[in-house]
Protein backbone atom coordinates (compact mmCIF):
# COMPACT_ATOMS: atom_id res chain seq x y z
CA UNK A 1 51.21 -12.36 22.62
CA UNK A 2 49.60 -14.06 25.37
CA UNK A 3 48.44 -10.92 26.91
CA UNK A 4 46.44 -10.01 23.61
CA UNK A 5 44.28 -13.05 23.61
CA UNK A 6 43.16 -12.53 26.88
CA UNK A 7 41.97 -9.20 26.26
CA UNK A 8 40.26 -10.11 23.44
CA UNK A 9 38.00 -13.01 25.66
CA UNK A 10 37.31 -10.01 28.23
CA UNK A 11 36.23 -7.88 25.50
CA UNK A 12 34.00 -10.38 24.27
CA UNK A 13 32.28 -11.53 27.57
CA UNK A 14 28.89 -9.56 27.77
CA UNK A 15 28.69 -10.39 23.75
CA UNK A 16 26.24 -13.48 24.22
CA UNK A 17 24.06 -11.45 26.68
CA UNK A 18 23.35 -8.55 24.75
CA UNK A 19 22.37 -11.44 22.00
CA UNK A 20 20.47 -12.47 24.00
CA UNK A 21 18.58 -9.52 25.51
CA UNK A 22 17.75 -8.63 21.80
CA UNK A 23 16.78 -11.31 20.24
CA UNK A 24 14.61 -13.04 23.14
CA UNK A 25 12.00 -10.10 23.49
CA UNK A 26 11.43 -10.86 19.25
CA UNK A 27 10.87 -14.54 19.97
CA UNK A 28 8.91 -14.49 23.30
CA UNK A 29 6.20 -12.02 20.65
CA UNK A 30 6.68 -14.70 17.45
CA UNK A 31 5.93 -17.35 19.78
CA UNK A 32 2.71 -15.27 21.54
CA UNK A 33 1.47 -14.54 18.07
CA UNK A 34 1.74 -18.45 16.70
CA UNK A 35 -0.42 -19.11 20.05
CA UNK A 36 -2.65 -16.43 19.00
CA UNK A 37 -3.14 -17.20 15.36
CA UNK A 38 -3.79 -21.04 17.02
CA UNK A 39 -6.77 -20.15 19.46
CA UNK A 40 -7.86 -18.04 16.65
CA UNK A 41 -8.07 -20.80 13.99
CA UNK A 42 -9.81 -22.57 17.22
CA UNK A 43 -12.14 -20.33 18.24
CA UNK A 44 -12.84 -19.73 14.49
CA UNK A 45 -14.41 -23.59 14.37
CA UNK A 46 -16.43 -23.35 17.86
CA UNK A 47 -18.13 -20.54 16.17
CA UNK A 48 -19.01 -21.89 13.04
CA UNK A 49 -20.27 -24.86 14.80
CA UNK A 50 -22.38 -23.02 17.29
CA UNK A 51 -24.00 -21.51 14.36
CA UNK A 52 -24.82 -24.67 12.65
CA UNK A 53 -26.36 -25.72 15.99
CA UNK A 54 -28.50 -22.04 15.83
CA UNK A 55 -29.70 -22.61 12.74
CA UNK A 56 -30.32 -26.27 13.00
CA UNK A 57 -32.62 -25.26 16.47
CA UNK A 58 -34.32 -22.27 14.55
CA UNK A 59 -35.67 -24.46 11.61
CA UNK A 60 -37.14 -27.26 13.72
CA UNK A 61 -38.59 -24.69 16.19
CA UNK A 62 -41.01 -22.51 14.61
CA UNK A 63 -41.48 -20.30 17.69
CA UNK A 64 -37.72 -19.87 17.91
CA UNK A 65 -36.50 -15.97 19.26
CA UNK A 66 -33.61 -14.45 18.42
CA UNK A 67 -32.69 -14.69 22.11
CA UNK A 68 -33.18 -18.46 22.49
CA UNK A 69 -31.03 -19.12 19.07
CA UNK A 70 -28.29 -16.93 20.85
CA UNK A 71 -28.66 -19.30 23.69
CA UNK A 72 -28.77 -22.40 21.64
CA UNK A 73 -25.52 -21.29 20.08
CA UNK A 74 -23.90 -20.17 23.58
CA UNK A 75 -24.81 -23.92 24.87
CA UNK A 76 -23.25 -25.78 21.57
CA UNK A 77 -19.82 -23.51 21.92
CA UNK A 78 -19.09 -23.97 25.33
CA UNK A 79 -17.67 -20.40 26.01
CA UNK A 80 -19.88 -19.79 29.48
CA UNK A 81 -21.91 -22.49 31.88
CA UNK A 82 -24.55 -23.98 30.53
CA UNK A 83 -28.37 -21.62 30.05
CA UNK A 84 -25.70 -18.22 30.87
CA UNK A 85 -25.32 -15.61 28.19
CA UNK A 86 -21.92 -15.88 26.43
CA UNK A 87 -19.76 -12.16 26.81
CA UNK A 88 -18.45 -11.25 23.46
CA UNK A 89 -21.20 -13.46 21.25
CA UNK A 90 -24.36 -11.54 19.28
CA UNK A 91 -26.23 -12.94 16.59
CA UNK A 92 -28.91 -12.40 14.29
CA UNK A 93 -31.04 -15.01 13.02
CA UNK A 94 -33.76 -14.38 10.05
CA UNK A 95 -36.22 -16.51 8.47
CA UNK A 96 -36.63 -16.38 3.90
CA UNK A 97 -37.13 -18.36 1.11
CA UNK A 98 -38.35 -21.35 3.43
CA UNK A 99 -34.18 -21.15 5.24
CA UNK A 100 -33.82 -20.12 8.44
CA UNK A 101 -30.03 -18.43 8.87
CA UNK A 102 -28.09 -17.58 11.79
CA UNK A 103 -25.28 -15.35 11.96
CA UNK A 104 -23.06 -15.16 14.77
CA UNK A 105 -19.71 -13.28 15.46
CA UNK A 106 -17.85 -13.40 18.45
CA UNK A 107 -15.35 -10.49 19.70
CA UNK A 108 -11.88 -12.56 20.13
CA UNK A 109 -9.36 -10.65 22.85
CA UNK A 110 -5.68 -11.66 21.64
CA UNK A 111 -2.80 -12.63 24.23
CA UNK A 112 -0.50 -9.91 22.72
CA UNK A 113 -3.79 -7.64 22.83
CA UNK A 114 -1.21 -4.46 24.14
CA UNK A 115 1.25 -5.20 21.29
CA UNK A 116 -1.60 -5.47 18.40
CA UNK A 117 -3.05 -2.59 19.92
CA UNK A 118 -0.39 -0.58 19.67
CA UNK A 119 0.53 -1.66 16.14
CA UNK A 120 -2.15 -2.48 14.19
CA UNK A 121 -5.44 -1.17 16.56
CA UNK A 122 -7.21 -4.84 15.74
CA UNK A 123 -8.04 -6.17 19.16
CA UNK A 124 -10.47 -7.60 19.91
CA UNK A 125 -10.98 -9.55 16.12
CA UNK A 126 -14.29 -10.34 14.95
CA UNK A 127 -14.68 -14.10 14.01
CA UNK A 128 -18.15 -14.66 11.76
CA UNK A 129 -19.84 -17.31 10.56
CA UNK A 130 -23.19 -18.38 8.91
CA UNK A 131 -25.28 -21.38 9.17
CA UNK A 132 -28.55 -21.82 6.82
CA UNK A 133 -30.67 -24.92 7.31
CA UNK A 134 -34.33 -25.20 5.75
CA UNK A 135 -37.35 -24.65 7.79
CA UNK A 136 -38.68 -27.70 8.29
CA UNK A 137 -41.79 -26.92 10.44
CA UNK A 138 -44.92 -24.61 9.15
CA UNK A 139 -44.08 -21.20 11.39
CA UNK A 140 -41.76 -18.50 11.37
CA UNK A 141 -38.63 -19.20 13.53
CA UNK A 142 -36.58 -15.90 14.75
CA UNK A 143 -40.08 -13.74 14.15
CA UNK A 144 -38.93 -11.59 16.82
C-alpha cells in the first residue's frame, strides 16, 4: 500500500507547474490591461485640461493661431519640453457665436499595443476633448 502513495506524489509533481505556466501568461495580460485602462483614464484628464488651457488662451488672445493654441495646450499637458511640439497631439480651434472652442485629441499607444493589435486592431486610441470659453477680447482668435 505504501508503494501506491508514492506513485501517486510522483505523478502529481509537475501538476503545480503546468498551473502555473497557464494561468500566469492570463494574469501578467489582466494586470497590463488594468495599467493600461489606468494611464488611459490619466491621460484622458491631461487632455481635457490642456484643452481648457487652449481655449482659455484663444479667447483672451484675439490674434491667437491654430498653431500657438496647439502649443498652449502642449505646454499645459506636459507630454514634451516646454515651447516643443507634442508627437501624437492635433487640434483644431474655431471661433462662433462670440466662443472660442478648442478641440484636441491625442493618439494614446497602449503597453499591450501587440496583444490589442492583434485582437481588437485599436492601438493607438484616440482620447478627445473640448473646451469652449467666451471671447472676451474684440478680434477673431484661431482666424487662421
Amino acid at each position: 500500500m505504501g508503494k501506491g502513495i508514492k506513485l501517486a506524489w510522483v505523478d502529481q509533481a509537475g501538476q503545480s507547474l503546468v498551473e502555473v505556466a497557464l494561468a500566469l501568461p492570463i494574469l501578467l495580460i489582466l494586470l497590463l490591461g488594468i495599467a493600461d485602462g489606468a494611464r488611459a483614464y490619466y491621460y484622458a484628464g491631461v487632455v481635457a485640461n490642456g484643452a481648457r488651457e487652449g481655449a482659455n488662451f484663444a479667447a483672451r488672445n484675439d490674434t491667437a493661431t491654430v498653431a500657438q493654441v496647439t502649443q498652449r495646450a502642449c505646454d499645459a499637458m506636459g507630454l514634451a519640453a516646454f515651447g516643443s511640439p507634442c508627437p501624437g497631439l492635433t487640434a483644431t480651434c474655431t471661433s462662433s457665436n462670440g466662443d472660442a472652442t478648442v478641440r484636441l485629441t491625442y493618439n494614446f499607444s497602449l503597453i499591450t499595443a501587440s496583444i490589442a493589435d492583434a485582437a481588437f486592431k485599436v492601438n493607438p486610441v484616440a482620447i478627445r476633448a473640448d473646451a469652449r470659453f467666451p471671447v472676451m477680447t474684440a478680434g477673431s482668435p484661431c482666424a487662421n
